[in-house]
C-alpha atoms as a PDB file:
ATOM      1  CA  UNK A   1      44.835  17.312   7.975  1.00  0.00           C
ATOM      2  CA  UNK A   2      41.550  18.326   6.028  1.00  0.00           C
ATOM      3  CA  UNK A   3      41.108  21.304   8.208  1.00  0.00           C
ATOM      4  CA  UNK A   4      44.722  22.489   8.004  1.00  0.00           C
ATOM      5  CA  UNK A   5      44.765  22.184   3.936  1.00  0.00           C
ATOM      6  CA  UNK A   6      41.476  24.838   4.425  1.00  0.00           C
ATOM      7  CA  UNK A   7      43.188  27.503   6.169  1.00  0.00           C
ATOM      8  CA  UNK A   8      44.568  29.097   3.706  1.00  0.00           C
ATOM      9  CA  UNK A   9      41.464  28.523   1.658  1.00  0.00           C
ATOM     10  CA  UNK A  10      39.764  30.616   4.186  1.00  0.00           C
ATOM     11  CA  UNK A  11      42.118  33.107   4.800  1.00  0.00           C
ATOM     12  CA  UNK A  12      41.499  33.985   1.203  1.00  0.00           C
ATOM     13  CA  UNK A  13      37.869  34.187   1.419  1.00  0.00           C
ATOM     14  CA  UNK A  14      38.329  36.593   4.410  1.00  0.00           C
ATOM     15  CA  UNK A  15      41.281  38.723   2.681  1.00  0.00           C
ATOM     16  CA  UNK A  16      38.488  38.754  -0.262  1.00  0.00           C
ATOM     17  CA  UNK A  17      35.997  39.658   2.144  1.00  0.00           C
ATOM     18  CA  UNK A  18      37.586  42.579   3.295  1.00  0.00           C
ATOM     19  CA  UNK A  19      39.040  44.123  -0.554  1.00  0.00           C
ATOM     20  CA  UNK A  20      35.545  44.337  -1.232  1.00  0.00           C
ATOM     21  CA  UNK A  21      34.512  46.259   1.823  1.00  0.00           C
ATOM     22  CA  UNK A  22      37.187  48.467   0.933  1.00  0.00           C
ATOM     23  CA  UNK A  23      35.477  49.605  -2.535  1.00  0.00           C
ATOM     24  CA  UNK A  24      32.757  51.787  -3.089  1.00  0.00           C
ATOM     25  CA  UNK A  25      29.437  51.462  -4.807  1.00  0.00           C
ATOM     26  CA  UNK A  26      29.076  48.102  -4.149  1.00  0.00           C
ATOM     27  CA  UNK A  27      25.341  46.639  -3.136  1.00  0.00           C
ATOM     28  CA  UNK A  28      24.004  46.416  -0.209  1.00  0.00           C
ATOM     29  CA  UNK A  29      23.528  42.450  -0.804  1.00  0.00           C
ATOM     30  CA  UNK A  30      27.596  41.818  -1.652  1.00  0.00           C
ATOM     31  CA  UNK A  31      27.757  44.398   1.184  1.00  0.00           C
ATOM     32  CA  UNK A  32      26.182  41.655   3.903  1.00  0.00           C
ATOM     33  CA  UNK A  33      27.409  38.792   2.475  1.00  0.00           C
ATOM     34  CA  UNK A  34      31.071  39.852   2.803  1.00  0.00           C
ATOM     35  CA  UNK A  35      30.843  41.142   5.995  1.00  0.00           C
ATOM     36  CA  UNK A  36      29.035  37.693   6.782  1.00  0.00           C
ATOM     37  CA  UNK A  37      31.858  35.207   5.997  1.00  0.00           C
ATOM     38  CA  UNK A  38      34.224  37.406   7.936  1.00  0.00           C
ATOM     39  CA  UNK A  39      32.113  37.434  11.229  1.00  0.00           C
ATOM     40  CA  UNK A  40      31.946  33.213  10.756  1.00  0.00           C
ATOM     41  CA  UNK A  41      34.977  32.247   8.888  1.00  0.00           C
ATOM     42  CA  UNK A  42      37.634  34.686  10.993  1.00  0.00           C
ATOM     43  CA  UNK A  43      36.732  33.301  14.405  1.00  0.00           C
ATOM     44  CA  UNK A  44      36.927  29.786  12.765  1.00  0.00           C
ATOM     45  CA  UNK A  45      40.507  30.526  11.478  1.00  0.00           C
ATOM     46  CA  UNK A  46      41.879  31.645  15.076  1.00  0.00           C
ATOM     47  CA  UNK A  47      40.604  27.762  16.649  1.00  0.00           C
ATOM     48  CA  UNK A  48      41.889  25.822  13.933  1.00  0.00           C
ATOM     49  CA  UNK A  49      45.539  27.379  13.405  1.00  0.00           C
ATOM     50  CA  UNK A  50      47.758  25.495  15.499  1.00  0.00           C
END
């Protein structure tokens, strides 16, 4: 139950994630850290969705 009320939580952070890969100008820091949580959160998305 836990894990299914974070889905969409983490779809979010993804969706997030990738709007801010989209922009310019933005550091190289932010830059990593998005592109981060989408290599570990989108895999994590695909096992838990039933």
């Amino acid at each position: 139950m836990f894990a299914q009320m974070m889905i969409p939580h983490h779809q979010q952070v993804v969706e997030m994630s990738e709007v801010l890969l989209a922009k310019e100008g933005i550091p190289a820091q932010v830059v990593e850290f998005a592109q981060g949580v989408i290599v570990n959160c989108a895999p994590k998305l695909g096992r838990v969705q039933w």
